[in-house]
N, C-alpha and C. Protein backbone atom coordinates (compact mmCIF):
# COMPACT_ATOMS: atom_id res chain seq x y z
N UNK A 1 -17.43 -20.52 -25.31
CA UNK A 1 -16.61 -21.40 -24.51
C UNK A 1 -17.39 -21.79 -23.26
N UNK A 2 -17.29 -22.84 -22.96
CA UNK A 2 -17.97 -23.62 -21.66
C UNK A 2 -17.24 -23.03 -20.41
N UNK A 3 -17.82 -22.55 -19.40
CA UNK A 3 -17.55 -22.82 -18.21
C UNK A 3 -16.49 -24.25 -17.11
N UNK A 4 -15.59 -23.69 -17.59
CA UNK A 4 -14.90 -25.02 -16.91
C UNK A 4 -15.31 -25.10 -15.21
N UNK A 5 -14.65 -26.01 -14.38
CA UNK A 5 -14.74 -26.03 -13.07
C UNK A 5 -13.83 -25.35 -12.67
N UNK A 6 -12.41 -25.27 -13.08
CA UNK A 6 -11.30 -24.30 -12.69
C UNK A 6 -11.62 -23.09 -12.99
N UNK A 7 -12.68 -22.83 -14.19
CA UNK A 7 -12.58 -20.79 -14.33
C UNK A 7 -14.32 -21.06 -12.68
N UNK A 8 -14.64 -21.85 -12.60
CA UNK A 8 -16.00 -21.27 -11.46
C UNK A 8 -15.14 -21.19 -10.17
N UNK A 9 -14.29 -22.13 -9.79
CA UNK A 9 -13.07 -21.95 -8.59
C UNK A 9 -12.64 -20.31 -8.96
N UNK A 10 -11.85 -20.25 -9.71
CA UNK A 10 -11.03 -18.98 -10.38
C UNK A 10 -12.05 -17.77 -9.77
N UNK A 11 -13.96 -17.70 -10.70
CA UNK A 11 -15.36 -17.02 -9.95
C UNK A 11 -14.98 -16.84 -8.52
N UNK A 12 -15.09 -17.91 -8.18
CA UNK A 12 -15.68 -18.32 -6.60
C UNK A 12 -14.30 -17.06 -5.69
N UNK A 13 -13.20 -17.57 -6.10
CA UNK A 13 -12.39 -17.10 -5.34
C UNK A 13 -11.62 -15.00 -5.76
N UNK A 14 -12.47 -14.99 -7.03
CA UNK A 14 -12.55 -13.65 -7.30
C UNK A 14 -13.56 -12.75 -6.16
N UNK A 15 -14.47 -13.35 -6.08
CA UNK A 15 -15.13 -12.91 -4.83
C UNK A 15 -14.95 -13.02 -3.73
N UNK A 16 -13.67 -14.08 -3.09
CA UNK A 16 -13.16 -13.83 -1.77
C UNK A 16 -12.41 -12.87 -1.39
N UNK A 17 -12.06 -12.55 -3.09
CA UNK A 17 -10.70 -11.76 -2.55
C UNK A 17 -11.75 -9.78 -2.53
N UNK A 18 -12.91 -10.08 -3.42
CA UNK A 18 -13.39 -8.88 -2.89
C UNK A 18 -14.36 -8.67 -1.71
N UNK A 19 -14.34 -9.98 -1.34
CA UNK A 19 -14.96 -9.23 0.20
C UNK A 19 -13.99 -9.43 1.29
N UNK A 20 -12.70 -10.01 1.18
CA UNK A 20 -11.64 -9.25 1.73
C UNK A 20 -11.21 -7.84 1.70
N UNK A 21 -11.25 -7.13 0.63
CA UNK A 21 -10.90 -5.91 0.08
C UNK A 21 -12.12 -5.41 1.08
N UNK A 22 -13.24 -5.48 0.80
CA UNK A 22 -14.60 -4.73 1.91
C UNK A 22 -13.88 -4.75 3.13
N UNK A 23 -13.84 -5.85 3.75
CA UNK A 23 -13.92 -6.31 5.42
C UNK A 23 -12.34 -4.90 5.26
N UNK A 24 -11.24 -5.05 4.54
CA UNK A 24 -10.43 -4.13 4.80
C UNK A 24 -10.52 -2.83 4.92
N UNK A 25 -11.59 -2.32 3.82
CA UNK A 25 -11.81 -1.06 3.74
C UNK A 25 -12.78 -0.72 4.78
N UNK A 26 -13.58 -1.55 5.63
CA UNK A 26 -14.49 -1.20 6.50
C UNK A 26 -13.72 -0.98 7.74
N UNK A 27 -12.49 -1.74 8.21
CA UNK A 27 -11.95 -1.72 9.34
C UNK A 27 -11.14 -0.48 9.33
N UNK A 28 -10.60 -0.17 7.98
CA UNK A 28 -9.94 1.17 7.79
C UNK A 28 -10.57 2.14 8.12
N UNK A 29 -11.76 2.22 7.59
CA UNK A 29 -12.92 3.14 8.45
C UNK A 29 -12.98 3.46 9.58
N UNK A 30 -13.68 2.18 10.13
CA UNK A 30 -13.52 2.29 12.09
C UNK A 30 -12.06 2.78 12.55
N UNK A 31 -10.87 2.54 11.77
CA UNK A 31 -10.10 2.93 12.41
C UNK A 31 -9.85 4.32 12.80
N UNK A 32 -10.25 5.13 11.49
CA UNK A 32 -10.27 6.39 11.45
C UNK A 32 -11.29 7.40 12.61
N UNK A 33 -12.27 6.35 11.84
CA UNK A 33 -13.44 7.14 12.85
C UNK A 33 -12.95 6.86 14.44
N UNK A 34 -12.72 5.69 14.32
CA UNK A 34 -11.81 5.52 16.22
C UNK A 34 -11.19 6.61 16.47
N UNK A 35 -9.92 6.81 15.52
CA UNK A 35 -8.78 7.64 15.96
C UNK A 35 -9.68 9.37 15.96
N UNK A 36 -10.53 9.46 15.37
CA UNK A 36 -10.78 11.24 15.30
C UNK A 36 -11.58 11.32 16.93
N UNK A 37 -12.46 10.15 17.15
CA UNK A 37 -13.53 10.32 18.29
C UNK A 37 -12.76 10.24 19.18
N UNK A 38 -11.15 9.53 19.57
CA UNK A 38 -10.71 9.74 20.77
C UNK A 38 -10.07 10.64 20.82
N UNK A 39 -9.32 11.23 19.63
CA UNK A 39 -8.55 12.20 19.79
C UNK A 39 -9.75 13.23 20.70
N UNK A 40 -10.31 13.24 19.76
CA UNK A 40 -11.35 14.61 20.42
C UNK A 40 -11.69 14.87 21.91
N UNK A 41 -11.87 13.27 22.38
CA UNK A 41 -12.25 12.62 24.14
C UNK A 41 -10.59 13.64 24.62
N UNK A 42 -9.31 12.77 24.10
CA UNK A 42 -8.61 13.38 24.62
C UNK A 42 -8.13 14.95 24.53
N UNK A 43 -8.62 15.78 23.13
CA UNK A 43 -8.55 16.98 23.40
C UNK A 43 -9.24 17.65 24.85
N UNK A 44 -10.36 17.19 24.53
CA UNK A 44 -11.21 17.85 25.52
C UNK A 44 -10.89 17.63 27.04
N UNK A 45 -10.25 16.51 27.13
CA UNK A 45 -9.67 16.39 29.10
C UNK A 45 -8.42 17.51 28.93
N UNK A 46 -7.69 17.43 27.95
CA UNK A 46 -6.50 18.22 27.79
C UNK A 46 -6.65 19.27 28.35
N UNK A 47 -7.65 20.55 27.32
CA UNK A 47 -7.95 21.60 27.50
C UNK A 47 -8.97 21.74 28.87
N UNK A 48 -9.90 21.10 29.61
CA UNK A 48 -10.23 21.24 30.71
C UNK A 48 -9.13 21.06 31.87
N UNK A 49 -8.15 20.21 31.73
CA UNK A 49 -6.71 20.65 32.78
C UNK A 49 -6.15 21.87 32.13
N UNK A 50 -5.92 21.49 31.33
CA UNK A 50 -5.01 23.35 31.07
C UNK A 50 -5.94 24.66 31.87
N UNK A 51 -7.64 24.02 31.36
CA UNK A 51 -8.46 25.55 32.11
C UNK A 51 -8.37 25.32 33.71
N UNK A 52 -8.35 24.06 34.00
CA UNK A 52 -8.23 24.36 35.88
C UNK A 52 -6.87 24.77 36.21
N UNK A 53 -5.73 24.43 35.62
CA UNK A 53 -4.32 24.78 35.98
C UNK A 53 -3.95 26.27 35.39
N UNK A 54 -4.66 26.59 34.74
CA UNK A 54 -4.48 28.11 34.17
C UNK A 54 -5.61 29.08 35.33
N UNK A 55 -6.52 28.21 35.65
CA UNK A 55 -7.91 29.33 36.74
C UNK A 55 -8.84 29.96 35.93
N UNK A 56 -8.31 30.05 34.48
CA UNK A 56 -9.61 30.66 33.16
C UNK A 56 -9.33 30.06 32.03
N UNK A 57 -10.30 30.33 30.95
CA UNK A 57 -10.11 29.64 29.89
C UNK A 57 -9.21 29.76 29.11
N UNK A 58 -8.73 29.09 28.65
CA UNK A 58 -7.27 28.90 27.99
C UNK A 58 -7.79 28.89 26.18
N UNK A 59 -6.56 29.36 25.15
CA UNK A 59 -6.81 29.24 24.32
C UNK A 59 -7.02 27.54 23.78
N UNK A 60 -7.82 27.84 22.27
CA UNK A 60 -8.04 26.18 22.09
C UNK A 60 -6.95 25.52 21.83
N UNK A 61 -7.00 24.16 22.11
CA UNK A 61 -5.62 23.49 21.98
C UNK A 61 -5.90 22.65 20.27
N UNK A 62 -4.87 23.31 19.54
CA UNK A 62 -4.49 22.88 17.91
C UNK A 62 -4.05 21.32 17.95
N UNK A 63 -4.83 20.22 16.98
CA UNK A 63 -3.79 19.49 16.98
C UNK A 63 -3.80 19.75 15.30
N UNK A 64 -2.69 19.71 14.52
CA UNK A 64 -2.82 19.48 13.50
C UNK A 64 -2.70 18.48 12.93
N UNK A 65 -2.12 17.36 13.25
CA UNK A 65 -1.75 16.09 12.65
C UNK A 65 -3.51 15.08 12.47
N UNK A 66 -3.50 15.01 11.50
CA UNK A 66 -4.83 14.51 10.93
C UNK A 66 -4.44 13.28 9.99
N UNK A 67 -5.96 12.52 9.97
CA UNK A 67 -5.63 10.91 9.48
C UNK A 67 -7.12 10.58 8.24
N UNK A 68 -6.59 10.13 7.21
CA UNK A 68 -7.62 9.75 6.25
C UNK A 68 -7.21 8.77 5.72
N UNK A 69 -8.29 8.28 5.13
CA UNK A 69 -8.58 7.50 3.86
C UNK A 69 -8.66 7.24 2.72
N UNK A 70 -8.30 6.86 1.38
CA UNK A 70 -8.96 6.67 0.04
C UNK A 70 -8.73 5.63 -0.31
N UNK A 71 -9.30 5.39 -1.34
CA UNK A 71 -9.31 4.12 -2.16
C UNK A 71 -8.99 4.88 -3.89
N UNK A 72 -7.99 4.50 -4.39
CA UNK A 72 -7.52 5.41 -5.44
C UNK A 72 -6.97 4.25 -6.34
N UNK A 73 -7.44 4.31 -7.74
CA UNK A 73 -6.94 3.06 -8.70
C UNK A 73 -6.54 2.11 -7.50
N UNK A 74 -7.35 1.34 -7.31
CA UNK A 74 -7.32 -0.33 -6.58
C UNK A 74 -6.22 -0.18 -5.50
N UNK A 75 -5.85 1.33 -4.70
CA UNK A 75 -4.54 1.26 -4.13
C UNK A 75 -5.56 1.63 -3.24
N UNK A 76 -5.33 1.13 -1.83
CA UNK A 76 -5.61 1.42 -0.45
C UNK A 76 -4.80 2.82 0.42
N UNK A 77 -5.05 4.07 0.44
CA UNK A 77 -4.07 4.79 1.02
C UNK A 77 -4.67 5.58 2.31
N UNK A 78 -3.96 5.18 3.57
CA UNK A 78 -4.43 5.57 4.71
C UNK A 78 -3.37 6.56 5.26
N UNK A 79 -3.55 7.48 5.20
CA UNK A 79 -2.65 9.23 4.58
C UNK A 79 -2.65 9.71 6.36
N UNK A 80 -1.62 10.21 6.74
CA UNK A 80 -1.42 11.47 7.65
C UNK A 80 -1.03 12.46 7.06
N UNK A 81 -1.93 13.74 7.92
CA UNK A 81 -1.62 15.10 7.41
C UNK A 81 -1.78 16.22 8.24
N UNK A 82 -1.18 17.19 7.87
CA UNK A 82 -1.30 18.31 8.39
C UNK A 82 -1.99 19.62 8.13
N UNK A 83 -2.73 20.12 9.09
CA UNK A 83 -3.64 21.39 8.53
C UNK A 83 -2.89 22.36 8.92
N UNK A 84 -2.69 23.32 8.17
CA UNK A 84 -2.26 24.36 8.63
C UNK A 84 -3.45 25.63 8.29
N UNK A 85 -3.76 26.27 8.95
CA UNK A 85 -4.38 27.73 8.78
C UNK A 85 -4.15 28.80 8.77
N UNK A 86 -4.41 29.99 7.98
CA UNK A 86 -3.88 31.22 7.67
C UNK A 86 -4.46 31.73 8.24
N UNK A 87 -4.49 32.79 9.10
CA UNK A 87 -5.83 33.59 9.75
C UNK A 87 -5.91 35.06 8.94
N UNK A 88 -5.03 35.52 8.19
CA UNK A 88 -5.25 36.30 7.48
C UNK A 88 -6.02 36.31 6.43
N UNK A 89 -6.11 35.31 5.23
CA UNK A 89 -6.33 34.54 4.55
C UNK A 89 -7.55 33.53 4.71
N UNK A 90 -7.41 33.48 6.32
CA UNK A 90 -8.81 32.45 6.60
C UNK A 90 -8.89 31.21 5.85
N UNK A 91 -8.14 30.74 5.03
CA UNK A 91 -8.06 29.07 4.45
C UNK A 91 -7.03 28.51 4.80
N UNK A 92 -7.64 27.08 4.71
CA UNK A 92 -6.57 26.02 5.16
C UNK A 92 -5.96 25.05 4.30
N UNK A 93 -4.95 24.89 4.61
CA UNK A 93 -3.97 24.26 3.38
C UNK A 93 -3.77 23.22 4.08
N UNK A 94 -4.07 21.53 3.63
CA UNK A 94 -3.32 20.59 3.93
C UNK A 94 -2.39 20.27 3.54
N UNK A 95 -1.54 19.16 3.90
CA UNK A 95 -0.12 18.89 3.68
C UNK A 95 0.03 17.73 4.01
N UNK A 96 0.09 16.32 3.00
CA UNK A 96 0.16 14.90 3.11
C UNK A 96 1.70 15.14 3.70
N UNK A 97 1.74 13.97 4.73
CA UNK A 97 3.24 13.53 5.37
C UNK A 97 3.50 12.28 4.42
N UNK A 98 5.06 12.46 3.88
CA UNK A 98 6.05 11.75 2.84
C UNK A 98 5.97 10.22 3.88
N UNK A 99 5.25 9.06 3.31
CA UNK A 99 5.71 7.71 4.08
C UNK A 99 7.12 6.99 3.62
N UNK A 100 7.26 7.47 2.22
CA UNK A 100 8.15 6.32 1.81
C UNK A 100 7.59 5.04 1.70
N UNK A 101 8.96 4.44 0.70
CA UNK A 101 8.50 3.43 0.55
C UNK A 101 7.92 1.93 1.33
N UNK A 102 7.92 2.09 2.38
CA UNK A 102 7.79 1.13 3.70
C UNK A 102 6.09 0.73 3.35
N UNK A 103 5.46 -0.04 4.17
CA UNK A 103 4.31 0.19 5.01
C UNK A 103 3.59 1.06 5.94
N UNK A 104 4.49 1.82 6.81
CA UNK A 104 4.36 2.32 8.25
C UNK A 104 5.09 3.70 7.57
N UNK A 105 4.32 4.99 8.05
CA UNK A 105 5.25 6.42 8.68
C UNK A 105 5.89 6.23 9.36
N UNK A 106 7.10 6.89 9.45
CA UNK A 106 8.27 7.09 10.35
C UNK A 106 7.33 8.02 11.61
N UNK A 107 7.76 6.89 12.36
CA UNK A 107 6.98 7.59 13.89
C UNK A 107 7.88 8.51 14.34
N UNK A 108 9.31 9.29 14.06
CA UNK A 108 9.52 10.28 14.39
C UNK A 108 8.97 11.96 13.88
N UNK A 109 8.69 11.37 12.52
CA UNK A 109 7.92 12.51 11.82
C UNK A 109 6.75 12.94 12.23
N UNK A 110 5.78 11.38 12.71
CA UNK A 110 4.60 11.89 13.04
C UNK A 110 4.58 13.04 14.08
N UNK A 111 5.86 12.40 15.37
CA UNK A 111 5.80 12.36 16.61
C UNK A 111 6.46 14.33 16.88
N UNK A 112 6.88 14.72 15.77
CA UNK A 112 6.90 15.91 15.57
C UNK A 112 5.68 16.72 15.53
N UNK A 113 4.91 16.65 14.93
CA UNK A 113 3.56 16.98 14.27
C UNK A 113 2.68 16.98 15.51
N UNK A 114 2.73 16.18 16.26
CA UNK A 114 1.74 15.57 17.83
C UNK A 114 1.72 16.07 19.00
N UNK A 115 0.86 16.24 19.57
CA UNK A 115 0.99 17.04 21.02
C UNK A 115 1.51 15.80 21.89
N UNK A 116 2.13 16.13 23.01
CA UNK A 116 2.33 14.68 24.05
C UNK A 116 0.87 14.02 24.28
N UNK A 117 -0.38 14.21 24.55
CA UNK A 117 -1.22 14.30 25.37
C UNK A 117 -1.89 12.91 23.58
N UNK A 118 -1.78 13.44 22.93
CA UNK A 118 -1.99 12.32 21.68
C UNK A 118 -1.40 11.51 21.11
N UNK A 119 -0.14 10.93 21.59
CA UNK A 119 0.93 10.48 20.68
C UNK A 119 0.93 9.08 20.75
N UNK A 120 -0.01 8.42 22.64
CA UNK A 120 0.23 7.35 22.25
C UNK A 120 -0.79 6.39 21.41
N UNK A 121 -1.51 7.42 21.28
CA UNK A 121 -2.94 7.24 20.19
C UNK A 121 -2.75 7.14 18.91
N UNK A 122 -2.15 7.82 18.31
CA UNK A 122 -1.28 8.19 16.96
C UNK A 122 0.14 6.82 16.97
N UNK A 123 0.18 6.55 18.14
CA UNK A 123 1.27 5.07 17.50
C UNK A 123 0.55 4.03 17.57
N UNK A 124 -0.35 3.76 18.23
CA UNK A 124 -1.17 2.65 18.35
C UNK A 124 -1.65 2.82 16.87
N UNK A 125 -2.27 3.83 16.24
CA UNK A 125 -3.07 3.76 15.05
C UNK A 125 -2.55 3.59 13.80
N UNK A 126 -0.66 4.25 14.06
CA UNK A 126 -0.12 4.07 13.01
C UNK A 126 0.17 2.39 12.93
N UNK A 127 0.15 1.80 13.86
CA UNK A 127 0.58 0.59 14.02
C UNK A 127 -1.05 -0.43 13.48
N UNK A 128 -1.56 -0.04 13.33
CA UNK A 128 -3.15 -0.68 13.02
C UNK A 128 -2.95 -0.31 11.38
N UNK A 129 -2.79 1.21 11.04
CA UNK A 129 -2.59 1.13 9.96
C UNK A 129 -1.49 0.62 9.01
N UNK A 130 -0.82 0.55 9.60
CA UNK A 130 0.60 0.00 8.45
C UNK A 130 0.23 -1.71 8.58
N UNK A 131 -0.44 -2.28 9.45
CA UNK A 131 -1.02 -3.76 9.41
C UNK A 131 -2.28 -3.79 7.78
N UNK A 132 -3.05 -2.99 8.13
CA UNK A 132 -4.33 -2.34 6.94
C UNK A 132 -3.49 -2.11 5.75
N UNK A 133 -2.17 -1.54 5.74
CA UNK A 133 -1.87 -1.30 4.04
C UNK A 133 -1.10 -2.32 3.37
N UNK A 134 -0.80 -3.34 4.90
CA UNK A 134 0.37 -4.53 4.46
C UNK A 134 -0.78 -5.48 3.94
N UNK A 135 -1.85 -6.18 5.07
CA UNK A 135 -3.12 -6.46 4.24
C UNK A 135 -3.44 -6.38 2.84
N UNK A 136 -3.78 -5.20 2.79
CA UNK A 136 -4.32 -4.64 1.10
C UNK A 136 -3.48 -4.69 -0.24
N UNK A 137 -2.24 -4.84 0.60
CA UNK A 137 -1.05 -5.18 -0.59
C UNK A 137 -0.77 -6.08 -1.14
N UNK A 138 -1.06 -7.06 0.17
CA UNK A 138 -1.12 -8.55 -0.37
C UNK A 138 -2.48 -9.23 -0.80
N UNK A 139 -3.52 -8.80 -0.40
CA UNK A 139 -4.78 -8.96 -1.24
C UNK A 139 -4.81 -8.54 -2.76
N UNK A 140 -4.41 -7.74 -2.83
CA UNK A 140 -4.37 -6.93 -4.62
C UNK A 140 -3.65 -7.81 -4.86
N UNK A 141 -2.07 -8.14 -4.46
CA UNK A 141 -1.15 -9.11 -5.05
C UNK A 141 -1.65 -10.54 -5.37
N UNK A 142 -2.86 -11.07 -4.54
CA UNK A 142 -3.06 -12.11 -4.63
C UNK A 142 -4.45 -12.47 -5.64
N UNK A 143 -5.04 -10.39 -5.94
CA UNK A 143 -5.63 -10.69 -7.23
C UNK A 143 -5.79 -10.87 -8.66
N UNK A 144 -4.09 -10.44 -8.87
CA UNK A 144 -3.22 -9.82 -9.92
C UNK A 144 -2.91 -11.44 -9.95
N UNK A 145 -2.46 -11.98 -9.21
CA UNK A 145 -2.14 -13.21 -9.76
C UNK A 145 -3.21 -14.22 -10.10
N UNK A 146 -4.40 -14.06 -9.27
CA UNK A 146 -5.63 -14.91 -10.08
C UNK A 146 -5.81 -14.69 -11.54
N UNK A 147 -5.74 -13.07 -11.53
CA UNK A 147 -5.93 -12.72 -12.88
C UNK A 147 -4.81 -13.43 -13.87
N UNK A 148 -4.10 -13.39 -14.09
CA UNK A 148 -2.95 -13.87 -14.66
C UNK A 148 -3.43 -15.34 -14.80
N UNK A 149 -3.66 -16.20 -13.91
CA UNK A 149 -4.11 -17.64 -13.72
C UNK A 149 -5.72 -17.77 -14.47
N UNK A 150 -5.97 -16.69 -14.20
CA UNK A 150 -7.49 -17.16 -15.29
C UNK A 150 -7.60 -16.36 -16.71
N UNK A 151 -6.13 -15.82 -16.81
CA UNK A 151 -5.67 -15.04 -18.35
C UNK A 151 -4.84 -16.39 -19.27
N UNK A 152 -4.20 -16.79 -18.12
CA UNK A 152 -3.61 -17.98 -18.86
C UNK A 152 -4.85 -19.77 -18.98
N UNK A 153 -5.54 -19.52 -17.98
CA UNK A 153 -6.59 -20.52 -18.40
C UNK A 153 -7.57 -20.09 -19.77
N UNK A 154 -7.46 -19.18 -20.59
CA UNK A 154 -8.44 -18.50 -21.28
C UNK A 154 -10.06 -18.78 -20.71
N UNK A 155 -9.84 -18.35 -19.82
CA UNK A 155 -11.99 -18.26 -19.07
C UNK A 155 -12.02 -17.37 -19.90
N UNK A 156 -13.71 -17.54 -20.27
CA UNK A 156 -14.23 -16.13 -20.52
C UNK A 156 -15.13 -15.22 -19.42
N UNK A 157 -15.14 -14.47 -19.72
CA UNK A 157 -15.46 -13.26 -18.68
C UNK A 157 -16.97 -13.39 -18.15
């Protein structure tokens, strides 16, 4: 079968929609990597006031609420979680937080999980991310339907 002009459009725009999918998964990145490097900026002022307002060193300050990434069957999932550690046991067990069906975590759940000193970091990010999974939802949606449009044009592959 010949190459029509509608299956090279159909080409052309199969590849917009995957370097949309990149530019998404790259910003998802930075986001993460953003959110761990400030958390950390802000652990560390945290625990240096706690050590001047205490006069000695203070134990370390825990956050557990933690933030990742995957890319899993063509689904974009930008996950909060929780570490918990055994000290008896010495391993650590994570624990994905339930989003539901929405876009966005329920910022009261997170806001459980969070020290004050991080929280308004953790809404700003949840708010970056639930933009990143609304994105990616509608990119896939809008590749599912090319497909369909160049299933019903019979292109060949």
């Amino acid at each position: 079968m010949k190459m029509t002009k509608s299956s090279k459009e159909i080409k052309a725009a199969f590849k917009a929609i995957r370097q949309l999918e990149l530019e998404i998964e790259s910003e998802t990145e930075d986001l993460v990597i953003h959110f761990n490097e400030t958390r950390k900026e802000l652990i560390q002022t945290a625990q240096a006031d706690l050590n001047s307002k205490n006069g000695h060193q203070s134990n370390r300050i825990w956050c557990g609420l933690n933030l990742s990434y995957r890319i899993l069957n063509a689904s974009l999932q930008i996950t909060w979680y929780t570490l918990h550690f055994n000290p008896k046991t010495k391993k650590k067990k994570f624990i994905s937080l339930p989003k539901g069906k929405s876009d966005a975590y329920d910022l009261r759940r997170l806001k459980s999980h969070a020290n004050d000193f991080e929280w308004e970091l953790i809404m700003e990010t949840e708010r970056e991310a639930a933009k990143l999974r609304k994105a990616w939802k509608r990119v896939i949606e809008a590749r599912n339907q090319l497909r369909y449009l160049y299933q019903s044009l019979d292109c060949e592959n």
